[in-house]
Structure formats: C-alpha cells, structure tokens
N, C-alpha and C. Protein backbone atom coordinates (compact mmCIF):
# COMPACT_ATOMS: atom_id res chain seq x y z
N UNK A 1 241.51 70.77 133.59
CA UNK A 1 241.99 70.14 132.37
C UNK A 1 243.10 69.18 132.76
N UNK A 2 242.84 67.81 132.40
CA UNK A 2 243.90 66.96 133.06
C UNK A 2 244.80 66.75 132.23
N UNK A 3 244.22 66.86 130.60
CA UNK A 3 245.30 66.93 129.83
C UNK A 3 246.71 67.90 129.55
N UNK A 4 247.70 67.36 130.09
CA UNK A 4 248.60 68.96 129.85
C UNK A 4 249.08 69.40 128.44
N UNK A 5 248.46 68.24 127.30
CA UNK A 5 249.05 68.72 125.97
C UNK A 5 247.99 69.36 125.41
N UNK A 6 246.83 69.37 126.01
CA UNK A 6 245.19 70.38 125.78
C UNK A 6 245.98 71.91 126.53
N UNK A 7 246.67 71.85 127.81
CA UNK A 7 246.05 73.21 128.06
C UNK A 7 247.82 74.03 127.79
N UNK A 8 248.56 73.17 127.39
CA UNK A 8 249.99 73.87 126.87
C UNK A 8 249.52 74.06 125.39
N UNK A 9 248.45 73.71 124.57
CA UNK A 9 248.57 73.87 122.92
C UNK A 9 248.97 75.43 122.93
N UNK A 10 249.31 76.01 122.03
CA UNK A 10 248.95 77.34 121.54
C UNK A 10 248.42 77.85 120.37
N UNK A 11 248.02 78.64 120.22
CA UNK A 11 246.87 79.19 119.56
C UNK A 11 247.63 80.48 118.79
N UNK A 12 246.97 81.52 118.09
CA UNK A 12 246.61 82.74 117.88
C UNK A 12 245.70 83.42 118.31
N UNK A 13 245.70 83.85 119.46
CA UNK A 13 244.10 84.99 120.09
C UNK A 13 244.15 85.92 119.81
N UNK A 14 243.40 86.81 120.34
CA UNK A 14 242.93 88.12 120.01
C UNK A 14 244.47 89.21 120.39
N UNK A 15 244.64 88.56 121.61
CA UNK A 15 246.20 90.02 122.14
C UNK A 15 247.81 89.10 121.61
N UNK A 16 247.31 87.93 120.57
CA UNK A 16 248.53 87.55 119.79
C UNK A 16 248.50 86.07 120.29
N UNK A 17 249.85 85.32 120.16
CA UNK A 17 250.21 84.11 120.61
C UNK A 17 250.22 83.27 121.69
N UNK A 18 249.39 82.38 122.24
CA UNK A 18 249.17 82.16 123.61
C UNK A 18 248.66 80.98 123.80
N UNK A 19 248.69 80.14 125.08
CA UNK A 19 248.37 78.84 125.69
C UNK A 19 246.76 78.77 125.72
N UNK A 20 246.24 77.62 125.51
CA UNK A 20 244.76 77.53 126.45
C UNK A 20 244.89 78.31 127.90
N UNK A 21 245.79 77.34 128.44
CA UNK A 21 245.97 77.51 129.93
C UNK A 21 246.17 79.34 130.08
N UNK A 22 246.58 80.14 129.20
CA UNK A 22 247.12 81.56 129.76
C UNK A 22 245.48 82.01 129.21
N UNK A 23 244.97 81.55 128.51
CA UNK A 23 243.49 81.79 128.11
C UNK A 23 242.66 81.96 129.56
N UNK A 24 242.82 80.18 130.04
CA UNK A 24 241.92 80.20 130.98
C UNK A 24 242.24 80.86 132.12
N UNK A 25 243.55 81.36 132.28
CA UNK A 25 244.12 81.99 133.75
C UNK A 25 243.69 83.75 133.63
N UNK A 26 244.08 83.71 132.22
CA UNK A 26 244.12 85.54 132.48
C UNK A 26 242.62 85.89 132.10
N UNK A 27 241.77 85.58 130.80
CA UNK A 27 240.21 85.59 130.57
C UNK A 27 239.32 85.18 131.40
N UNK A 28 239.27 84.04 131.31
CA UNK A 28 238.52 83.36 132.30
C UNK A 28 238.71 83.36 133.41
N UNK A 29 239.89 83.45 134.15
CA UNK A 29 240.20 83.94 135.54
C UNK A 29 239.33 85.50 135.92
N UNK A 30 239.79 86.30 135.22
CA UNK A 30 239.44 87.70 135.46
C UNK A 30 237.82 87.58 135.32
N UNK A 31 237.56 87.05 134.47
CA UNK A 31 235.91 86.79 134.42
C UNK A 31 235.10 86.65 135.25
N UNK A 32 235.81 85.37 135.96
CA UNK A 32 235.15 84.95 137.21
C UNK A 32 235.02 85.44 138.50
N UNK A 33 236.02 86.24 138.45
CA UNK A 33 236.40 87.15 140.22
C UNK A 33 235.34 88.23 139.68
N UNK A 34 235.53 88.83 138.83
CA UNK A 34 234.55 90.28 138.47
C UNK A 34 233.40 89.75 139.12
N UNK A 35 232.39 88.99 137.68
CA UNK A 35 231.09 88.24 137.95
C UNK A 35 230.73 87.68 139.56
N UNK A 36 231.90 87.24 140.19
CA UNK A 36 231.25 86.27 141.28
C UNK A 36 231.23 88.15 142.38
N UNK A 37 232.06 89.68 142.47
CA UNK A 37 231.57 90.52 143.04
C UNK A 37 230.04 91.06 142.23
N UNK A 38 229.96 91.24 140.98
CA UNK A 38 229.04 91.78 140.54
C UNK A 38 227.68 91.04 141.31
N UNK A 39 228.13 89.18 141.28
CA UNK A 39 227.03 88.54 141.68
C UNK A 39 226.42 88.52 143.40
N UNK A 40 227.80 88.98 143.97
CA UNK A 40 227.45 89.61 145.46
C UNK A 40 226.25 90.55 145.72
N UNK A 41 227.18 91.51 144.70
CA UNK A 41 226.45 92.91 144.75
C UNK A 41 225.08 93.36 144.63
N UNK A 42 224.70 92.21 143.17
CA UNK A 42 223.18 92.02 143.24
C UNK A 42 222.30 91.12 144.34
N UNK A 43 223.18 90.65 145.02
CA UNK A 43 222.37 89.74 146.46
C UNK A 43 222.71 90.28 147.94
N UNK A 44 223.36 92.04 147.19
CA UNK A 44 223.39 92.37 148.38
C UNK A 44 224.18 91.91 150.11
N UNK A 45 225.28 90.87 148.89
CA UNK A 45 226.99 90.84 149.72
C UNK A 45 228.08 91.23 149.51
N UNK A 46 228.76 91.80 150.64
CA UNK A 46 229.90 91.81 150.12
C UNK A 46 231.10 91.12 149.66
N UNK A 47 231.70 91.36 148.98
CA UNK A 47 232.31 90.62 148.41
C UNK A 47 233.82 90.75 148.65
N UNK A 48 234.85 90.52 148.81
CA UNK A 48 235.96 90.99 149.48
C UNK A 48 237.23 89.98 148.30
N UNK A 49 237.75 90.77 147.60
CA UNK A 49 238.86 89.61 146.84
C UNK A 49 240.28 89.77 147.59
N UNK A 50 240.85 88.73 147.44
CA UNK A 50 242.31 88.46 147.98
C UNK A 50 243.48 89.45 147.32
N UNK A 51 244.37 89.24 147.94
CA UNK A 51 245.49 90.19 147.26
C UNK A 51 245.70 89.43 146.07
N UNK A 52 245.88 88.31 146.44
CA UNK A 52 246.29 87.64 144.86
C UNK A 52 245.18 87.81 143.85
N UNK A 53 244.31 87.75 143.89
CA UNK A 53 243.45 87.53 143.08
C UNK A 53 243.26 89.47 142.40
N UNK A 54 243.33 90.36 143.54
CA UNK A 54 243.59 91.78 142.72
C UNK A 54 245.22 91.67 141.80
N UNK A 55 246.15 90.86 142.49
CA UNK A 55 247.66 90.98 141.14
C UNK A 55 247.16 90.39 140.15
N UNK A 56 246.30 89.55 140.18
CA UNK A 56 245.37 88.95 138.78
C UNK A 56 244.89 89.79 138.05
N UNK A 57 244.13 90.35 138.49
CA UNK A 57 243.53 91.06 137.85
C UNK A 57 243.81 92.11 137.36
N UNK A 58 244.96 92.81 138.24
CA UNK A 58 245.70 94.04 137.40
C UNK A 58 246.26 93.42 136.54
N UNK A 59 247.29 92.05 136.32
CA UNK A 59 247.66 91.83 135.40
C UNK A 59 247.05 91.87 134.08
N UNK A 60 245.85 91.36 134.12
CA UNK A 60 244.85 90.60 133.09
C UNK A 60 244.60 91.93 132.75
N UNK A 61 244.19 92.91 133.29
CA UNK A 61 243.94 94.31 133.06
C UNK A 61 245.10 95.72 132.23
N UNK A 62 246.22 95.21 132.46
CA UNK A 62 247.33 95.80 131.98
C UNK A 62 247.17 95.06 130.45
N UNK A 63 246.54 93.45 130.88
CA UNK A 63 247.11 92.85 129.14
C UNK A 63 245.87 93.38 128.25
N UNK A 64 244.88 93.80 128.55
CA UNK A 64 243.98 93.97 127.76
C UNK A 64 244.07 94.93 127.15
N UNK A 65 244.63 96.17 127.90
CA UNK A 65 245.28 97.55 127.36
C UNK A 65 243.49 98.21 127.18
N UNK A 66 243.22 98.82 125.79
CA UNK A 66 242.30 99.58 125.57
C UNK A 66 240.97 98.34 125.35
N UNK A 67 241.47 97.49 124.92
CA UNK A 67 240.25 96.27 124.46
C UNK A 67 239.48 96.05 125.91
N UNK A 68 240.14 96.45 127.26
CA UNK A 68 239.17 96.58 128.49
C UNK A 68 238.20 97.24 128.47
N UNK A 69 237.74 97.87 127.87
CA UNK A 69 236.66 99.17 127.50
C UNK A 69 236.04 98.84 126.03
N UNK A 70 236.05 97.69 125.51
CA UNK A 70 235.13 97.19 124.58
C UNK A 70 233.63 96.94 124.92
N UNK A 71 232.98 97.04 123.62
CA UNK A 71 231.80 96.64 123.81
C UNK A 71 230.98 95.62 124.33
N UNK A 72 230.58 95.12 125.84
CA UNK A 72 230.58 93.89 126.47
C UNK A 72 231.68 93.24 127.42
N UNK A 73 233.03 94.20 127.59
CA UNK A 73 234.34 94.05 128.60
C UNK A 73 234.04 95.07 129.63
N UNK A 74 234.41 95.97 130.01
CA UNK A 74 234.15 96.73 130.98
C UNK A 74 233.70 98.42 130.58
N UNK A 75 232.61 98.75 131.40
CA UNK A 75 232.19 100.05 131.04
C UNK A 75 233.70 100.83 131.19
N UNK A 76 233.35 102.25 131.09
CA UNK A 76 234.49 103.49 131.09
C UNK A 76 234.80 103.58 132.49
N UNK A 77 236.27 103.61 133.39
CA UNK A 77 236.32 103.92 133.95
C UNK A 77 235.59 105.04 135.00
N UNK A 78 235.04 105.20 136.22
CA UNK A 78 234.67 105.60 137.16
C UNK A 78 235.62 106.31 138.24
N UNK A 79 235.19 107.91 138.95
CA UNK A 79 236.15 108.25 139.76
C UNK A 79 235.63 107.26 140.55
N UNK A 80 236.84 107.30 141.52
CA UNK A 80 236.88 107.10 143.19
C UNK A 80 237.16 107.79 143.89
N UNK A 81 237.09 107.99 145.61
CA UNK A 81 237.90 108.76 146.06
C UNK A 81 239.30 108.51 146.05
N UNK A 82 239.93 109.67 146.29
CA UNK A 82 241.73 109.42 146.53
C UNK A 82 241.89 108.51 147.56
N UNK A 83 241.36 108.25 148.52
CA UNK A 83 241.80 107.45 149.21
C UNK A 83 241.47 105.58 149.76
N UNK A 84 240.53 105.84 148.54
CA UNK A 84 239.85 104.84 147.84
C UNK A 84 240.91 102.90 148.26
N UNK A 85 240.16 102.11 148.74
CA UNK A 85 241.61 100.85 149.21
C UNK A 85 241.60 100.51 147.63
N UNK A 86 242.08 99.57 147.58
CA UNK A 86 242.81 98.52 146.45
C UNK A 86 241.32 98.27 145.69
N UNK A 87 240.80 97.39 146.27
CA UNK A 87 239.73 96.71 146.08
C UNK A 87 238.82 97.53 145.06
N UNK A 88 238.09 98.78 145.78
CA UNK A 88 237.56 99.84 145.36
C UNK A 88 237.76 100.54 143.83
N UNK A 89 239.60 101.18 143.94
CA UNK A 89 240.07 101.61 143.00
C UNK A 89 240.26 100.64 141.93
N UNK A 90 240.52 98.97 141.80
CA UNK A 90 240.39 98.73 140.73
C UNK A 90 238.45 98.42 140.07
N UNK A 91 237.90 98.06 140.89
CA UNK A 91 236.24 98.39 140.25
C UNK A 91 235.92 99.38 139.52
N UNK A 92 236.53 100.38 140.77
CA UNK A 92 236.62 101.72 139.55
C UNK A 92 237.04 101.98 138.05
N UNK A 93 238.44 101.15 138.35
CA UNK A 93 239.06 101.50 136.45
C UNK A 93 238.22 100.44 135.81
N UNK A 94 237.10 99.24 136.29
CA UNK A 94 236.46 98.47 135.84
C UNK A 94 234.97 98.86 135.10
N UNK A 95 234.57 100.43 135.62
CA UNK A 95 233.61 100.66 135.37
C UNK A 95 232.53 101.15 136.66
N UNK A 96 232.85 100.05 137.45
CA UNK A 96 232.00 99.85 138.61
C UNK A 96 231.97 100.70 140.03
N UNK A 97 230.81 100.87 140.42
CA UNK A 97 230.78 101.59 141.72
C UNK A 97 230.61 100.56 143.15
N UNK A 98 231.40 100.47 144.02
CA UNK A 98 231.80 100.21 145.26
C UNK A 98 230.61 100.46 146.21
C-alpha cells in the first residue's frame, strides 16, 4: 500500500479500534504464515518459520483471545509433547498436528 493515508485510516473492527495497516499486519499477517505451513504440509514440506514471524504470531494470537477458536479461525487446541520446540507448541494451541 503506497498510500500512507489508506493504510494509517482507522476503522472499527471486530477486537475494537484499529489501522488498515494493524489489520493487514496482525490478520493478514498471521493468515499467511499459518496457510503458507498448512500449504507445505499438504506438499509434503517442511516448513520452518522464523523467530520473528512466531513473536507474530503469538502476538496476533494473544489479540484474538477466545475468537481464535471460532468457527473457520483455528480448530481447539491440540496436546503436544512437553518438550515440544516453539514451532510445534504454537501449531498446537493452533489446532494443528506437527
């Protein structure tokens, strides 16, 4: 978005008051890292995310609170093992098996 008065507007969303831009960083960000492992997974790669990109995603994951477990957001949490890395354990609170 080259416009910066498009992606500073703010809005009313769903978790309250907020930017396009915090739209596209925390929704659409989180969207895309999930989908592009899910899309590994079904082609049978692995998929490996960055540290930054897991502080993303816990973030985006803390903001969603219970609405993460909506109908079409992420299934019910999944165990892991305890000793489960980073990577792993958040798929897990995502629904997903490793």
């Amino acid at each position: 978005m080259a416009d910066d008065a498009a992606v500073t507007r703010e809005y009313d969303g769903y978790f309250g008051r907020t930017t396009v831009a915090e739209t596209l960083t925390d929704f659409y960000g989180f969207d895309l890292v999930v989908h592009r492992w899910d899309l590994g997974r079904a082609l049978g790669q692995e998929v490996r995310w960055t540290e930054e990109e897991m502080d993303r995603l816990e973030t985006a994951m803390k903001g969603f609170g219970d609405a993460l477990y909506s109908e079409g957001v992420c299934k019910p949490a999944v165990d892991v093992p305890t000793d489960a890395d980073r990577q792993t354990r958040l798929l897990g609170l995502m629904g997903r098996r490793a």
